[in-house]
Protein backbone atom coordinates (compact mmCIF):
# COMPACT_ATOMS: atom_id res chain seq x y z
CA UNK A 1 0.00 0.00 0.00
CA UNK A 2 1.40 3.25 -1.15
CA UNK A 3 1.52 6.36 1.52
CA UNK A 4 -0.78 8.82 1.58
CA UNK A 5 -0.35 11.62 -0.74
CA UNK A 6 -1.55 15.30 0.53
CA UNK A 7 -2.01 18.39 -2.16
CA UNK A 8 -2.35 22.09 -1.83
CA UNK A 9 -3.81 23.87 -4.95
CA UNK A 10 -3.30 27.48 -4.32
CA UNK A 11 -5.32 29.57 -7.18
CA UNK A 12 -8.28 31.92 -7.11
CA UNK A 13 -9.63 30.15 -10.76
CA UNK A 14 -12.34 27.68 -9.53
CA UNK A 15 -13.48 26.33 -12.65
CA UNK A 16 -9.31 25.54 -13.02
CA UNK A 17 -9.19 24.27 -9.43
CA UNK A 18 -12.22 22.00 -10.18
CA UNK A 19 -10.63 20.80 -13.17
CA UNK A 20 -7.38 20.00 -11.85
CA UNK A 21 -8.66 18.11 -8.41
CA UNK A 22 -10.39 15.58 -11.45
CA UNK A 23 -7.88 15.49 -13.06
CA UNK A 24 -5.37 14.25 -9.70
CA UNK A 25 -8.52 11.88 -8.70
CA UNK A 26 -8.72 10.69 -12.35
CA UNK A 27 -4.99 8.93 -11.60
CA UNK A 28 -5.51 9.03 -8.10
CA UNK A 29 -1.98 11.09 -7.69
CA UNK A 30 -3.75 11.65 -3.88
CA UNK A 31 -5.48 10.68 -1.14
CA UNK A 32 -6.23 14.67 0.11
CA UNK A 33 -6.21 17.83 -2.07
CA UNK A 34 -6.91 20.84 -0.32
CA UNK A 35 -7.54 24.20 -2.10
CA UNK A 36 -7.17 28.04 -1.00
CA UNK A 37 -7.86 31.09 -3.33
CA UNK A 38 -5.20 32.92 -2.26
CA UNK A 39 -2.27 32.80 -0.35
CA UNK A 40 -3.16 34.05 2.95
CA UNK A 41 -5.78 31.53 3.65
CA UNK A 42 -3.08 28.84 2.43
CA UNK A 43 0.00 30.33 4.61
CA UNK A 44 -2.49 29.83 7.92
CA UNK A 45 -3.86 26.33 6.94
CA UNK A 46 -0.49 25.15 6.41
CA UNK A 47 0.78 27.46 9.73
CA UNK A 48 -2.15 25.47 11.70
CA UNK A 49 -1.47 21.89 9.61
CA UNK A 50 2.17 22.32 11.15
CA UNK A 51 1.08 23.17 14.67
CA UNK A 52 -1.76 19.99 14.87
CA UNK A 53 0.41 17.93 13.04
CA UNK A 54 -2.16 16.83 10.61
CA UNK A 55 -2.87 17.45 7.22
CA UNK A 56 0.88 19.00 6.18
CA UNK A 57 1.04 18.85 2.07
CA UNK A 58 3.13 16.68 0.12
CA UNK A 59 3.16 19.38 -2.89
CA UNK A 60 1.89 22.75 -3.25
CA UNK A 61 0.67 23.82 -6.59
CA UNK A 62 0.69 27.85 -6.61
CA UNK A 63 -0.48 30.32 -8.40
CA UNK A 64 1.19 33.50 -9.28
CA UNK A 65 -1.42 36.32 -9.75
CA UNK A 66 -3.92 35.80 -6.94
CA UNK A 67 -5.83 38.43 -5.04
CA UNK A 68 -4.92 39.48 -1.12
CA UNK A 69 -1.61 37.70 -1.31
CA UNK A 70 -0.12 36.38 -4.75
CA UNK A 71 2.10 33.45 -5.55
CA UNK A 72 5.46 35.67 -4.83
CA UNK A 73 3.97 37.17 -1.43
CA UNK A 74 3.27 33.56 -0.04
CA UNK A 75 6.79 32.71 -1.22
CA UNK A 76 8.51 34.88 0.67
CA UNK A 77 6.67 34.12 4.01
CA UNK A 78 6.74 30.49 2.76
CA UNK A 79 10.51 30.57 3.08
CA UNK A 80 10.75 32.03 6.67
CA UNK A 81 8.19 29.36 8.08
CA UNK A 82 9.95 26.49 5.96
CA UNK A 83 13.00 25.48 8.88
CA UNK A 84 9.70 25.00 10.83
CA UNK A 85 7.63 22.41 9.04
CA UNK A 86 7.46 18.64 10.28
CA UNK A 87 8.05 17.63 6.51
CA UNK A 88 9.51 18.13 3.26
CA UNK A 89 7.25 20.14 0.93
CA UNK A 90 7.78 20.19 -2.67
CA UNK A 91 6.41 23.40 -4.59
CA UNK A 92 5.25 23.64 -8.18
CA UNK A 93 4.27 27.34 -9.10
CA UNK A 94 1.78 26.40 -11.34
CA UNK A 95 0.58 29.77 -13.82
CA UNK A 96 -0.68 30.73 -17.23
CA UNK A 97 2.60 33.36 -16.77
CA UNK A 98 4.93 32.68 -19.78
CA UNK A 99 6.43 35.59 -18.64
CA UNK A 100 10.99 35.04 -18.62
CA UNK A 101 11.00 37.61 -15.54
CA UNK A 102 8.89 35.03 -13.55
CA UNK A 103 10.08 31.90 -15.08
CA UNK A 104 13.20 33.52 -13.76
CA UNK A 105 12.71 35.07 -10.93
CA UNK A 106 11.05 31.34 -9.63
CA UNK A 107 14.22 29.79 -10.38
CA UNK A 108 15.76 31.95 -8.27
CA UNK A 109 13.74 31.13 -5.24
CA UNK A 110 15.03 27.79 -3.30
CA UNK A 111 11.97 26.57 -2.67
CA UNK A 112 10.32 26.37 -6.14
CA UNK A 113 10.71 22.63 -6.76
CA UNK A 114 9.73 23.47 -11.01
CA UNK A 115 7.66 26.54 -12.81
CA UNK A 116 4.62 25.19 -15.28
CA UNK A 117 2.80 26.41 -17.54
CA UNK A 118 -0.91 26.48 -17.87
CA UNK A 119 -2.99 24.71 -18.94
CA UNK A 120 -2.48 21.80 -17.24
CA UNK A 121 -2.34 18.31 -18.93
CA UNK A 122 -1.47 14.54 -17.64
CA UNK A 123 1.85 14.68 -19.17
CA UNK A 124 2.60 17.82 -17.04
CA UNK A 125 0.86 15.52 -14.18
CA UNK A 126 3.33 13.04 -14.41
CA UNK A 127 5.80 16.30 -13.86
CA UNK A 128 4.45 16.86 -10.82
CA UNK A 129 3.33 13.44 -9.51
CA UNK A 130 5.06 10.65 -11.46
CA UNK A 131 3.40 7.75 -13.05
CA UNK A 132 -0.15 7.16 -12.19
CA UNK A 133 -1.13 5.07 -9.06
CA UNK A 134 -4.47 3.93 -11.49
């Protein structure tokens, strides 16, 4: 039995968020995926997942352009709870940006496990996830 697999999508786009949480059930990539419209309301879920112990993601799949706080805002506060966290995280920013200053301004940042593109498809998936459990 494979271990439990834990998501965070973090995008304000529900009809994208919809699509992508069928998309991870379609393959069963995992067993929780948890979604926030911005990053504020992700930075305390995973601030109170660390606390309680439960719940802590896997992956994170951000967003860059978000209202109250965007992709590179939760980044930066992202990296100063990080030494804290029970777990290894690994972040995908995950954008429709095609932009070079953010593809490389992400590479720049540590904690930014790979930068993809919208839209998403199972080969970029497998990026993120590997082979399909199903």
């Amino acid at each position: 039995m494979s271990k439990a697999v834990t998501a965070y999508i973090i995008d304000d786009d529900p009809i994208f968020v919809y699509s992508l949480k069928k998309l991870i059930a379609l393959r069963s990539y995992c067993d929780n995926v948890l979604s926030y419209p911005n990053g504020a309301d992700a930075l305390e879920a995973l601030q109170n997942a660390n606390q309680s112990g439960l719940l802590m993601p896997d992956i994170v799949l951000l967003d860059i352009n978000m209202p109250v706080m965007d992709g590179w805002e939760f980044l930066n506060e992202y990296a100063k709870l990080k030494p804290t966290f029970s777990k290894p995280i690994t972040l995908f920013l995950l954008t429709s940006s095609i932009d070079d200053r953010d593809i490389k301004r992400a590479k720049a940042i540590e904690a930014v496990n790979r930068y993809i593109t919208k839209p998403v498809t199972m080969a970029k998936l497998v990026e993120i996830f590997g082979e399909p459990l199903v």
